[in-house]
Every structure is written in C-alpha cells, then in structure tokens.
Protein backbone atom coordinates (compact mmCIF):
# COMPACT_ATOMS: atom_id res chain seq x y z
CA UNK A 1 12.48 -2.03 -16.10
CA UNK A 2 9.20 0.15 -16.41
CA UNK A 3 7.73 -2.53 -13.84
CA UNK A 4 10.36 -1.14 -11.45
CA UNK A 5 9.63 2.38 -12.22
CA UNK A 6 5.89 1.64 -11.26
CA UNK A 7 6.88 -0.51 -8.11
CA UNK A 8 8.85 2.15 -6.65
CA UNK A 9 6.54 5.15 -7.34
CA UNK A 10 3.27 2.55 -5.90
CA UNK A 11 6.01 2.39 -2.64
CA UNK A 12 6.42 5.89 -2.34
CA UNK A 13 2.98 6.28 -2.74
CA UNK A 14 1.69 3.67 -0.61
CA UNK A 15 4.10 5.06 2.31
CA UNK A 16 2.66 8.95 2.16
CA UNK A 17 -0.76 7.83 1.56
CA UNK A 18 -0.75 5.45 4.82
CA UNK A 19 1.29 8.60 6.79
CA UNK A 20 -1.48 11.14 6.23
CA UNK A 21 -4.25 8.11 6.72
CA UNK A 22 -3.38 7.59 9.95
CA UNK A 23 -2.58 11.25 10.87
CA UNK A 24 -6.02 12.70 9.35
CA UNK A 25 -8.10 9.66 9.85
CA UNK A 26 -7.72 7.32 12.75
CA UNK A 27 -9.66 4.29 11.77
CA UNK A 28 -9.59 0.69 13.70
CA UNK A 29 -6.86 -1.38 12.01
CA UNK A 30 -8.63 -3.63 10.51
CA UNK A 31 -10.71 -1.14 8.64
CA UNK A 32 -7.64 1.09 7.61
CA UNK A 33 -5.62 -2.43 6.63
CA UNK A 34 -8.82 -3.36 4.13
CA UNK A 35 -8.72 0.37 2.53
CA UNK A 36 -5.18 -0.12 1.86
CA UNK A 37 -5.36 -3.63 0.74
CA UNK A 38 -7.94 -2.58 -1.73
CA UNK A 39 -5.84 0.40 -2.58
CA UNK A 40 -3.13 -2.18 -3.60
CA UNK A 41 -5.33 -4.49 -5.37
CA UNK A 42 -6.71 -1.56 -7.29
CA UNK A 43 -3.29 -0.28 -8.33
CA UNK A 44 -2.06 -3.64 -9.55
CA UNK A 45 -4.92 -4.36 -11.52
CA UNK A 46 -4.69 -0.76 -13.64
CA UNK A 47 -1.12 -1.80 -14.49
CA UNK A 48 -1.69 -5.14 -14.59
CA UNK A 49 1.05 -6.25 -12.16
CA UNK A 50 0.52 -9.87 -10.53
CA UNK A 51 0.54 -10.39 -6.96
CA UNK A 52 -0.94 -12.98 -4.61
CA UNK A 53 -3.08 -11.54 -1.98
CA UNK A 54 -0.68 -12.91 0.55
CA UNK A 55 1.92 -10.48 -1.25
CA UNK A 56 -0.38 -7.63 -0.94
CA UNK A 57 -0.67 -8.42 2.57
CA UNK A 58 2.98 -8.57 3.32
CA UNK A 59 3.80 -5.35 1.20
CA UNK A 60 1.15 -3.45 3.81
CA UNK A 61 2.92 -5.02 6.81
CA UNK A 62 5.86 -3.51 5.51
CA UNK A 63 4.56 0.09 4.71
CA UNK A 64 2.63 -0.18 8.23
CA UNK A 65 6.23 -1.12 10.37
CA UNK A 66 8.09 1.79 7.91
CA UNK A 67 9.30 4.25 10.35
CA UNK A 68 7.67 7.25 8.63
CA UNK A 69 9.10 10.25 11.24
C-alpha cells in the first residue's frame, strides 16, 4: 500500500514537473525525454521500486500524451 502512495505522488509529480519543463524550457525531445527518463530512474532507485527501462519509457509516453490544459 505505501508503494501506491509513492506511485501516485511520483505521477503527480512527474505530470507538473514535465508541464512547467516544457513551458519554461523548450528543449528537443529527445533531450527533454532523457532528463525525464533519468528523473524516473533516479526516483525509483531512492525508493527502491523495480522497473524495466522499457516501463520507464512507457510511463513517460504516458505523462508526455497527458492532456495537461
């Protein structure tokens, strides 16, 4: 259950943070899709939650086609 708790708030997170990236700081998309793949990978690793790098990938697909507005 705490996993969840940590899940959701790395969402919620990972949603504002890639909002006001690409509204303060236009980058090419590969470059801004590396910063928040290492972003993720950093995250998981402090609270040592396991996920493939192909999960990682597919969770920032997801936060990228969120409809933010």
């Amino acid at each position: 259950m705490k996993a969840l708790g940590y899940i959701s708030a790395f969402l919620g997170g990972a949603v504002a943070g890639a909002a006001l990236g690409i509204l303060l700081a236009p980058e090419a998309g590969e470059d801004t899709r590396n910063k928040l793949s290492d972003a993720v990978k950093k995250f998981c690793d402090k609270h040592d939650i396991k996920l493939t790098r192909k999960q990682v990938d597919e969770l920032i697909d997801d936060v990228q086609d969120a409809d933010i507005a």
